[in-house]
Protein backbone atom coordinates (compact mmCIF):
# COMPACT_ATOMS: atom_id res chain seq x y z
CA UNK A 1 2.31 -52.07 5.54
CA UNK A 2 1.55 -53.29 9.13
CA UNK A 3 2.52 -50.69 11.84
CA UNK A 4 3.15 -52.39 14.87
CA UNK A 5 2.57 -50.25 17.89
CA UNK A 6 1.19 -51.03 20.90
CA UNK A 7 -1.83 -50.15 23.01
CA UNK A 8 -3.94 -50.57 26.58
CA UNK A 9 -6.31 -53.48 26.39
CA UNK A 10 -9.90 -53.15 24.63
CA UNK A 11 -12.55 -55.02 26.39
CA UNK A 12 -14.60 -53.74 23.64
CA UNK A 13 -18.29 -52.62 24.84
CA UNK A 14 -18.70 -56.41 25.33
CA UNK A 15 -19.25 -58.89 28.42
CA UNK A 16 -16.93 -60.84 26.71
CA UNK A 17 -14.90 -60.46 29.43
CA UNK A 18 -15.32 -62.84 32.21
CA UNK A 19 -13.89 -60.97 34.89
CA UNK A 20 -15.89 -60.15 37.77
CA UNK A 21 -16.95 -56.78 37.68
CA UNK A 22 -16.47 -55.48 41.28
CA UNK A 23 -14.43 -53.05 42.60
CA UNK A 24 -10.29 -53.33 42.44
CA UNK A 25 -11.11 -55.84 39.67
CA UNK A 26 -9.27 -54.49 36.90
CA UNK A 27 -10.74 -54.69 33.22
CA UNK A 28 -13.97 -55.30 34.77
CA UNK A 29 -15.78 -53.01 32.09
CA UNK A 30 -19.10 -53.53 30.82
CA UNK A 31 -22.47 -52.30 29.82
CA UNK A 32 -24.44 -50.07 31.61
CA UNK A 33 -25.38 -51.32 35.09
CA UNK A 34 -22.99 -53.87 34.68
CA UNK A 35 -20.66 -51.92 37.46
CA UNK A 36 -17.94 -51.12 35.70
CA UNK A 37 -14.71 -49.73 37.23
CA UNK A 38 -14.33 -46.25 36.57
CA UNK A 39 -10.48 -45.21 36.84
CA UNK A 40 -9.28 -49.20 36.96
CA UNK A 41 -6.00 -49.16 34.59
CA UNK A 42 -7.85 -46.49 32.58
CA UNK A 43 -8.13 -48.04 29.84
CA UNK A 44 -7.51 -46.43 26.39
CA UNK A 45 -8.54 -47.28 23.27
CA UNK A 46 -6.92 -46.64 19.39
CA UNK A 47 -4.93 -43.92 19.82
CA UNK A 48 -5.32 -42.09 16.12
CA UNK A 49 -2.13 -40.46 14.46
CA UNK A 50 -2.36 -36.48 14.05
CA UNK A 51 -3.40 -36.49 10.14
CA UNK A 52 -6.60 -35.10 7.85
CA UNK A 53 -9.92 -36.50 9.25
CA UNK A 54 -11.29 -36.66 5.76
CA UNK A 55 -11.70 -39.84 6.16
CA UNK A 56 -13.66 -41.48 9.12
CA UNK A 57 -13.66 -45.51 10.40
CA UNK A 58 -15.75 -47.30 12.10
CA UNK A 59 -15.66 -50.73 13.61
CA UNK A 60 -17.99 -53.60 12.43
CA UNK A 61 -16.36 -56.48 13.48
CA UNK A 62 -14.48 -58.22 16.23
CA UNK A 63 -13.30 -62.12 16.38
CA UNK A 64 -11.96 -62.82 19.90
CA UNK A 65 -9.25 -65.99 19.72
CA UNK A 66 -7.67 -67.63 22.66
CA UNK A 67 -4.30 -69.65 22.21
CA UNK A 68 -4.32 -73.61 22.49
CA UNK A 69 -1.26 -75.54 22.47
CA UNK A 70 -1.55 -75.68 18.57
CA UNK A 71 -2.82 -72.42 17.60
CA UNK A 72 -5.43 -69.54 18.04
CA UNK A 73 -8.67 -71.17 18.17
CA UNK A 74 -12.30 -68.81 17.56
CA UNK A 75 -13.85 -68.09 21.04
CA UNK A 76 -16.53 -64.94 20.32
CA UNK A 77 -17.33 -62.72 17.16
CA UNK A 78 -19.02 -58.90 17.62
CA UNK A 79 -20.64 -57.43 14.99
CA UNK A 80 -21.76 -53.72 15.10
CA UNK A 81 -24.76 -52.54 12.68
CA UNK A 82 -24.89 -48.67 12.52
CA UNK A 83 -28.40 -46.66 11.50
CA UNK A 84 -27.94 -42.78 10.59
CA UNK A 85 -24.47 -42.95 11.77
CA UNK A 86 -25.85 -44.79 14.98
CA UNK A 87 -24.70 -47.77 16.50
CA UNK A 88 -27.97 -49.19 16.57
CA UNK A 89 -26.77 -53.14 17.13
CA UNK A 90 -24.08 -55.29 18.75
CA UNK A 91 -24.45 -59.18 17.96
CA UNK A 92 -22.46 -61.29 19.70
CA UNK A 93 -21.80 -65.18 18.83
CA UNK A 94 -19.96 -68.19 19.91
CA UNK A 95 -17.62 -70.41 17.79
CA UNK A 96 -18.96 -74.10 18.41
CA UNK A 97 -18.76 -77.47 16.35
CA UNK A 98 -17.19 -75.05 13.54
CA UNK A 99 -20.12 -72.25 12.79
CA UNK A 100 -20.86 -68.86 14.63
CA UNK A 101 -23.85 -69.27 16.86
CA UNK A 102 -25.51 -66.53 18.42
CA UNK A 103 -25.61 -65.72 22.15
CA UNK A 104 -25.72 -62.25 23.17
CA UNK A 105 -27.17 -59.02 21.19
CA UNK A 106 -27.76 -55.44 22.45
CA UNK A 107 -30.18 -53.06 20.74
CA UNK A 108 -30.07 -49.25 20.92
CA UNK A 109 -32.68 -46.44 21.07
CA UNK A 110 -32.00 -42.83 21.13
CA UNK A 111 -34.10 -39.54 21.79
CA UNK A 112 -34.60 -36.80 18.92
CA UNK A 113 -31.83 -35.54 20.31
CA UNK A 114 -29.27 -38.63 19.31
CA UNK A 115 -29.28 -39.38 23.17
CA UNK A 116 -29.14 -42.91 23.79
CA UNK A 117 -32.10 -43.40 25.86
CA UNK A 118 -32.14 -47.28 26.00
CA UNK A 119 -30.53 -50.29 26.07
CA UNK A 120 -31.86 -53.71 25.30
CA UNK A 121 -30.16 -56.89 25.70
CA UNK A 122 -31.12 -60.24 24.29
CA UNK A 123 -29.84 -63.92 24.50
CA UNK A 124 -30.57 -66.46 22.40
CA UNK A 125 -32.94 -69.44 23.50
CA UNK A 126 -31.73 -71.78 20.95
CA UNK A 127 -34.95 -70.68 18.58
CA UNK A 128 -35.28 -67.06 19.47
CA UNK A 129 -34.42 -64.04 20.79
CA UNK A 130 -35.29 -63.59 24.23
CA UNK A 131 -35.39 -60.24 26.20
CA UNK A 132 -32.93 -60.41 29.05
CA UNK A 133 -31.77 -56.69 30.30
CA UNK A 134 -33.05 -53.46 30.05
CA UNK A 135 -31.29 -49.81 30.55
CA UNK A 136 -32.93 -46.65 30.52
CA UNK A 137 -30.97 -43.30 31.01
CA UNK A 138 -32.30 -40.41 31.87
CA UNK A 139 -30.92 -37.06 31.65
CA UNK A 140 -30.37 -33.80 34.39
CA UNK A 141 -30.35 -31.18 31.26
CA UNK A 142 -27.27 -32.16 29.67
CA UNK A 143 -25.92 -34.40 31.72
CA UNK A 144 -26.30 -38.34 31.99
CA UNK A 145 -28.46 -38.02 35.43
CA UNK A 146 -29.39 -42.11 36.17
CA UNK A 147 -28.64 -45.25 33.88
CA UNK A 148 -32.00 -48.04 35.54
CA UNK A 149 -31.20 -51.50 34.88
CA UNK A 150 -34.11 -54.33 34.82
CA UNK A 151 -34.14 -58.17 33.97
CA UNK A 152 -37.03 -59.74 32.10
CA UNK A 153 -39.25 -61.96 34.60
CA UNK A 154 -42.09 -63.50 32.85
CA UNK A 155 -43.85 -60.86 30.58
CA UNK A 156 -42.33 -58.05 33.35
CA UNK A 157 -39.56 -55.84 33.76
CA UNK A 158 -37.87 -55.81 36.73
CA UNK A 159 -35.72 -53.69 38.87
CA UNK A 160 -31.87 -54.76 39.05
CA UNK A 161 -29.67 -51.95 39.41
CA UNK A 162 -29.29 -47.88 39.55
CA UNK A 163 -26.40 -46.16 38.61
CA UNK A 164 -26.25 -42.35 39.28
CA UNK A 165 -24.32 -39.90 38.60
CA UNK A 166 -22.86 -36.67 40.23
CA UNK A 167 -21.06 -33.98 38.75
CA UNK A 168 -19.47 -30.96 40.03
CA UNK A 169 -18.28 -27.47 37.40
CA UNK A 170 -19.40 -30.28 34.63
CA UNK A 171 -16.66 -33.07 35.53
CA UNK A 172 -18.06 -35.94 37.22
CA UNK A 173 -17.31 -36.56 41.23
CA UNK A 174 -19.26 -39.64 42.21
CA UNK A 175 -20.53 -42.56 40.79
CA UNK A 176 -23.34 -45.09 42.95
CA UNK A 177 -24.00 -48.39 42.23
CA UNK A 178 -27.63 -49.50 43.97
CA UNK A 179 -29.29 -53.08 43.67
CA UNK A 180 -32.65 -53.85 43.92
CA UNK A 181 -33.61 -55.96 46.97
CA UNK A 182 -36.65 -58.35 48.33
CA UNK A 183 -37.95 -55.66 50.02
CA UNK A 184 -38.73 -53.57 46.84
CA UNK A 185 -35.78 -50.78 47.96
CA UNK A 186 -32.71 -49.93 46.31
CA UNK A 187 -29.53 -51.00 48.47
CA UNK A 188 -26.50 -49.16 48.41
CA UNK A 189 -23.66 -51.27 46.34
CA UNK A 190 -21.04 -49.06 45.86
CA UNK A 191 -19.70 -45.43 45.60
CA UNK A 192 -16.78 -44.00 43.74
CA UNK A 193 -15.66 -41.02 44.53
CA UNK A 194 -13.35 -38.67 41.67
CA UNK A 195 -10.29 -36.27 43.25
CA UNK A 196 -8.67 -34.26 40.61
CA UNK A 197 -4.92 -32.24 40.95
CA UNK A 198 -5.49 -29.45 39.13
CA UNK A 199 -7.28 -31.46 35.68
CA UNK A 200 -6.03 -34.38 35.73
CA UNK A 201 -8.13 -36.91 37.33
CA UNK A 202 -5.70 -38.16 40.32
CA UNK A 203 -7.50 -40.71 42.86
CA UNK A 204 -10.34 -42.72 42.48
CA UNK A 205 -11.78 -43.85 45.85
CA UNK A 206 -14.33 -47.31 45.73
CA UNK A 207 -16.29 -47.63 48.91
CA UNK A 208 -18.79 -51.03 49.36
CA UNK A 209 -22.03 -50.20 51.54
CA UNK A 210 -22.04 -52.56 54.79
CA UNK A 211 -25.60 -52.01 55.63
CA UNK A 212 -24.89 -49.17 57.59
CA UNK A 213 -21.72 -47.09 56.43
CA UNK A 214 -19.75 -46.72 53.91
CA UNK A 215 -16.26 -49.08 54.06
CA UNK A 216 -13.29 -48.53 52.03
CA UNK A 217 -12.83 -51.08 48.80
CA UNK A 218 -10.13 -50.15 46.72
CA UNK A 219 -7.75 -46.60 46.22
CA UNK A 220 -6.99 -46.04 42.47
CA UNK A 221 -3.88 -43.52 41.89
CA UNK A 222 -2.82 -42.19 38.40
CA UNK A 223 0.61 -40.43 37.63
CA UNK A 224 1.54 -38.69 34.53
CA UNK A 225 4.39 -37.65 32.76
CA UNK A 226 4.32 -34.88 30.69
CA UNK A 227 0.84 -34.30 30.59
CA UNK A 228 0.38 -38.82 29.36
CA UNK A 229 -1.03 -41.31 31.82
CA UNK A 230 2.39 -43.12 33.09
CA UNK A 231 1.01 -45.33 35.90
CA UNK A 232 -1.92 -47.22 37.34
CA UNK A 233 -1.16 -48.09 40.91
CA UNK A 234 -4.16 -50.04 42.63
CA UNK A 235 -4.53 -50.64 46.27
CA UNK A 236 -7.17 -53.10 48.42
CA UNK A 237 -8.15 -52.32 51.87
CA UNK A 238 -7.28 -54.26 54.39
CA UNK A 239 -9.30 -53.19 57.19
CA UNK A 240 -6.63 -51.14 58.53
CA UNK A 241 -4.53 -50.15 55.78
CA UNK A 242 -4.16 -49.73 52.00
CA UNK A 243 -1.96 -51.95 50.58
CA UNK A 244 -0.93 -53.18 47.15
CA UNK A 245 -3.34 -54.72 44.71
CA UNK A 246 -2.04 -54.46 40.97
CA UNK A 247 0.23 -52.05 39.06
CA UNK A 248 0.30 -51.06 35.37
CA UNK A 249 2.73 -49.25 33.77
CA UNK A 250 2.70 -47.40 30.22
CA UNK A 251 5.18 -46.22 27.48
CA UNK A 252 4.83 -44.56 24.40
CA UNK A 253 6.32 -44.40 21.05
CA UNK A 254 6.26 -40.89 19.85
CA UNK A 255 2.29 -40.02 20.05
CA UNK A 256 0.94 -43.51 20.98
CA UNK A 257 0.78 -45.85 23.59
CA UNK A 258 3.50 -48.56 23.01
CA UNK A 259 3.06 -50.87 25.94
CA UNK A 260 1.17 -51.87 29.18
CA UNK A 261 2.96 -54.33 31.38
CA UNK A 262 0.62 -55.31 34.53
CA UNK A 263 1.72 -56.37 37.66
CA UNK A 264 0.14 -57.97 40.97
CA UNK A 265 1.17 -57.55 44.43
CA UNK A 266 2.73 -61.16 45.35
CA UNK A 267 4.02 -60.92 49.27
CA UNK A 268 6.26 -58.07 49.41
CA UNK A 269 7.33 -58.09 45.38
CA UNK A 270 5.64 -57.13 42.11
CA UNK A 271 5.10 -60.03 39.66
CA UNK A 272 4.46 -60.01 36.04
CA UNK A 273 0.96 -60.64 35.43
CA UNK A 274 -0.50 -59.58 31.87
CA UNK A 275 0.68 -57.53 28.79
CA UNK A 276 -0.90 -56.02 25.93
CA UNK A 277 0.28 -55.57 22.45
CA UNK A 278 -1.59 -53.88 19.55
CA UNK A 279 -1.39 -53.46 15.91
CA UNK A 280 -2.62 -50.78 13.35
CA UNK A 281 -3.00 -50.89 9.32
CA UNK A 282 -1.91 -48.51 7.31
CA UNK A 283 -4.70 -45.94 7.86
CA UNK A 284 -4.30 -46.34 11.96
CA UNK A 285 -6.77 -48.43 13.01
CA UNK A 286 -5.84 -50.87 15.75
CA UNK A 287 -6.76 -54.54 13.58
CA UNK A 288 -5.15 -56.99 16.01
CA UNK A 289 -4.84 -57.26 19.50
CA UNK A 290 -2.95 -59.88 21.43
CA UNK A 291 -2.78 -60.56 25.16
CA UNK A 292 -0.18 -62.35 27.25
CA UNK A 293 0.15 -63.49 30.62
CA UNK A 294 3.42 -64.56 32.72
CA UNK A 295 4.40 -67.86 32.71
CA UNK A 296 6.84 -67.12 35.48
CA UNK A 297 9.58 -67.06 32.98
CA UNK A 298 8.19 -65.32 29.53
CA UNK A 299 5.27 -64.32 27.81
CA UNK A 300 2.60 -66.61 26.90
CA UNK A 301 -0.01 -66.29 24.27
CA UNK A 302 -3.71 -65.72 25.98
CA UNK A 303 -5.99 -63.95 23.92
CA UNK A 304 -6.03 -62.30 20.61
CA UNK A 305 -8.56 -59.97 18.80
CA UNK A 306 -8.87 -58.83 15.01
CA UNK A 307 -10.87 -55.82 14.06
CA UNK A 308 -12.47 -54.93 10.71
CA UNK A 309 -13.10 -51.39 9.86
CA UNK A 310 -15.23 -49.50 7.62
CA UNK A 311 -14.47 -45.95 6.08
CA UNK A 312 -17.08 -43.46 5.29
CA UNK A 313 -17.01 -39.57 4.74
CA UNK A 314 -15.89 -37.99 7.91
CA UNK A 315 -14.82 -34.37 9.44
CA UNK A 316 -12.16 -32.11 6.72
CA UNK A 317 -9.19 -30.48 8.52
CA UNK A 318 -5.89 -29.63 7.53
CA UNK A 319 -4.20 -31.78 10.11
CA UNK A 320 -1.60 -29.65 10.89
CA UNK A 321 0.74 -30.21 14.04
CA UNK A 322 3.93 -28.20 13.77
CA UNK A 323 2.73 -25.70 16.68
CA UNK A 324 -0.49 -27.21 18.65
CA UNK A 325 -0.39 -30.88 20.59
CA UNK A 326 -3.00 -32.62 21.26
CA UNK A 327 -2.77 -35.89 24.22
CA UNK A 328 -4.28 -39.37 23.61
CA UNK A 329 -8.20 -38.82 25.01
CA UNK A 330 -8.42 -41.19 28.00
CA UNK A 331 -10.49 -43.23 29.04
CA UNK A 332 -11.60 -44.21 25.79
CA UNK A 333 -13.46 -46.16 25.62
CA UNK A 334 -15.32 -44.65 28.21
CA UNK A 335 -19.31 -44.69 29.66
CA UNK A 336 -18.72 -41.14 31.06
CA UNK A 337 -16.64 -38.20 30.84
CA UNK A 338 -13.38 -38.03 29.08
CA UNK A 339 -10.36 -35.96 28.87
CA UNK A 340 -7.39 -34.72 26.07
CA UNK A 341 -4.02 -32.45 26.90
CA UNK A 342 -4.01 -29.89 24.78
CA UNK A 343 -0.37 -27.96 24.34
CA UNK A 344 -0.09 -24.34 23.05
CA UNK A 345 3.22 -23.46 22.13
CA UNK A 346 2.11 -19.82 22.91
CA UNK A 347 -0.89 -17.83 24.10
CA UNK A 348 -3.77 -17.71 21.49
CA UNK A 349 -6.90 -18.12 20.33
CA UNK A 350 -8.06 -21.59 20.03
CA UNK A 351 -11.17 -24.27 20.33
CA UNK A 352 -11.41 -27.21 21.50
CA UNK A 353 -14.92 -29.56 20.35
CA UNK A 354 -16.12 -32.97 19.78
CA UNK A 355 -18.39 -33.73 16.70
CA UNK A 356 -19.86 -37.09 15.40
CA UNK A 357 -18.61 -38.88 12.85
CA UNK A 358 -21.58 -36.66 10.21
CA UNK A 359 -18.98 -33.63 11.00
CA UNK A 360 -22.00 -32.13 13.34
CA UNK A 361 -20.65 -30.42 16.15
CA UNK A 362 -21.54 -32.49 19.70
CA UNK A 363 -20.18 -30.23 22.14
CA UNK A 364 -18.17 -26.78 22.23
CA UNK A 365 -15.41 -27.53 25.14
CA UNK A 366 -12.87 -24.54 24.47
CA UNK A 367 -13.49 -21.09 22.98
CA UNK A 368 -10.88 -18.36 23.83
CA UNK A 369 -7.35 -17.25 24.54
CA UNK A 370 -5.61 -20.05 25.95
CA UNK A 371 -2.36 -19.77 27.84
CA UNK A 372 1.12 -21.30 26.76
CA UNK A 373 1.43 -24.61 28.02
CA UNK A 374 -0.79 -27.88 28.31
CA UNK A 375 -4.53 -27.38 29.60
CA UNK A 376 -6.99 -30.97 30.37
CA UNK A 377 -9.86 -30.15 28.80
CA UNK A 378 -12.88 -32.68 29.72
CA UNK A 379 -16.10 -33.26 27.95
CA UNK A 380 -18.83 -34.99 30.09
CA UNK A 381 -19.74 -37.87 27.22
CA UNK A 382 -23.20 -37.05 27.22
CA UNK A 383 -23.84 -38.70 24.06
CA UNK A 384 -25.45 -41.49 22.05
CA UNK A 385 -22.69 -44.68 22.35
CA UNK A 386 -20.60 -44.65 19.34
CA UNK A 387 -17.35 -43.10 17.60
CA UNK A 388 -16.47 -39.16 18.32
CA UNK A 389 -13.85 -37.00 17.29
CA UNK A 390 -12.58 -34.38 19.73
CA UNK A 391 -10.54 -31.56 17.59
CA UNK A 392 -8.29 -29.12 18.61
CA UNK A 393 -7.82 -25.66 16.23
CA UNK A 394 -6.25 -23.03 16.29
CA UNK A 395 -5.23 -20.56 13.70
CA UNK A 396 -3.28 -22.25 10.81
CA UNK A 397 -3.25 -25.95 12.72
CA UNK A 398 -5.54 -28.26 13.79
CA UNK A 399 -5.51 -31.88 15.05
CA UNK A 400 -8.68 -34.48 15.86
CA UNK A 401 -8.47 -37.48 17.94
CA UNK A 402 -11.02 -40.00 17.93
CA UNK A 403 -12.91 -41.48 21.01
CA UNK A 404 -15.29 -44.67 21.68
CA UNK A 405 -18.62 -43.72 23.76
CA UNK A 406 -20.26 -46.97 25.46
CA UNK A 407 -23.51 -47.43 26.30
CA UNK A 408 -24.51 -45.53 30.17
């Protein structure tokens, strides 16, 4: 039986997405130095229902349809190849005169560590596989330090783009975008700065580099209710004064995400602009996607995706949930840190950790008496790209969410 339930949009760890990725763009998300848009609609992705993890999934393909007068008509396939667990290749093709032809394919190297240290993207010549784009991260002890991005130029690598990171206490503060220039010196692009009320991530300030100072871009806000992500509210600069760029607003049913209805700023109203709707199998995993913009007067069919899954031994637990609460982890997917409400019903002992999908623990998050009442809990995704499980236990009870790492 089909569940239907609805979720945020999944731009997928694909550039099949042909939104502009700058700033106040939202779903601009993207590989590596691609400049995504951290904080823009904060995105989520499959929300898993509280039961045993004895069982793990894992995605291996996607076939992305858009709607013609007559029907849903192929567009792009993604296939994901996994080696020791790790993703390890994403093909992507395009539908044309009836066959699956290939066009874009990204191929991942990690340290001894499982770190994913690299990044290479190819395109097909018509004959062959040509390199295109290269990433290399690099690491300040545990944390993702610099992501480098080059393009191929002849039988060279060349500089494109730096992305660096800045943390603070572990939780990351400031992201900056740098592009290569003619005069062999990296030019500031642009910064985004992270303000936090209490845990929860609250603003998100963009800022574009004018040559000389830093000028305001964009002003992301986020509002919760009852410890979920409620609203998106994004504003442009206008040289003088913030005003209103797009909204998104989300609902639940029970413990997942039901709906996303976006809006853009028209004059002095709101106006429908795009909506999301998602649905699950029977084991939870989100196998069809469909998007819909506003004709001015209903929904239209846009887009659709449909996923295939894989299962394969995962993590045991007892999946327990009459005392303990766990949140949906947002963002997810995500190319940096993440966070998860937790909810004790009273003080306790209780842990909080993120393993791989090989039941090997990642990364130790809580360990102690925690108070009654939610707590954000973040983990700083320094990790190889791929599918994680962040679990929350506590004596008698435990529940695991999972969570989609992209590539840095």
């Amino acid at each position: 039986m089909k569940l239907h339930r609805v979720i945020p949009p999944v731009i997928l760890i694909s550039m099949l997405s042909t939104v502009s990725a700058q700033p106040g763009h939202s779903h601009a998300y993207g590989l590596s130095n691609l400049a995504p848009v951290p904080g823009e609609d904060m995105l989520l992705w499959e929300p898993v229902m509280p039961v045993s993890f004895e069982e793990a999934w894992r995605m291996t393909e996607a076939i992305y349809e858009n709607w013609l007068t007559d029907g849903w008509q192929n567009s792009t396939r993604a296939t994901y190849t996994y080696s020791s667990d790790l993703l390890s290749q994403m093909l992507y093709e395009t539908w044309s005169g009836g066959v699956w032809t290939g066009s874009t394919k990204y191929l991942y190297t990690y340290d001894g560590e499982d770190r994913n240290t690299e990044i290479l993207m190819q395109t097909w010549s018509g004959s062959s596989w040509q390199d295109s784009h290269l990433t290399t991260n690099s690491y300040n002890g545990d944390l993702l330090h610099q992501a480098l991005g080059q393009t191929r130029s002849g039988s060279s690598w060349v500089n494109s783009t730096l992305t660096t990171y800045t943390y603070e206490t572990g939780r990351m503060t400031q992201v900056l975008y740098q592009s290569w220039s003619a005069a062999d010196a990296w030019v500031n692009g642009y910064l985004y700065t992270y303000d936090y009320q209490g845990e929860y991530i609250s603003e998100i300030l963009a800022r574009s580099w004018s040559g000389s100072s830093w000028i305001n871009y964009s002003l992301t806000t986020h509002t919760y209710s009852g410890g979920r992500l409620s609203e998106v509210l994004s504003r442009l600069w206008s040289g003088s004064a913030w005003e209103n760029s797009t909204h998104s607003a989300y609902t639940y049913t029970g413990d997942l995400l039901a709906t996303i209805i976006m809006k853009q700023w028209q004059g002095a109203v709101w106006q429908n602009w795009y909506r999301y709707d998602y649905w699950y199998d029977s084991f939870s995993n989100n196998d069809e996607t469909i998007g819909r913009t506003w004709s001015g007067s209903e929904w239209v069919n846009a887009t659709r995706i449909t996923y295939s899954w894989e299962s394969y031994q995962g993590i045991e637990g007892t999946g327990s949930i009459e005392d303990l609460q766990m949140g949906i982890p947002f963002p997810s997917p995500s190319s940096g840190a993440i966070s998860v409400i937790v909810t004790m019903p009273s003080p306790g002992y209780a842990t909080v950790s993120v393993y791989d999908l090989r039941g090997d623990l990642v990364a130790e998050l809580e360990d102690g008496t925690l108070s009654t009442g939610s707590h954000e809990v973040s983990w700083d995704g320094d990790a190889s790209p791929g599918v994680y499980v962040v679990r929350f236990v506590s004596p008698g009870s435990a529940i695991s969410r999972k969570v989609l790492l992209l590539g840095n």
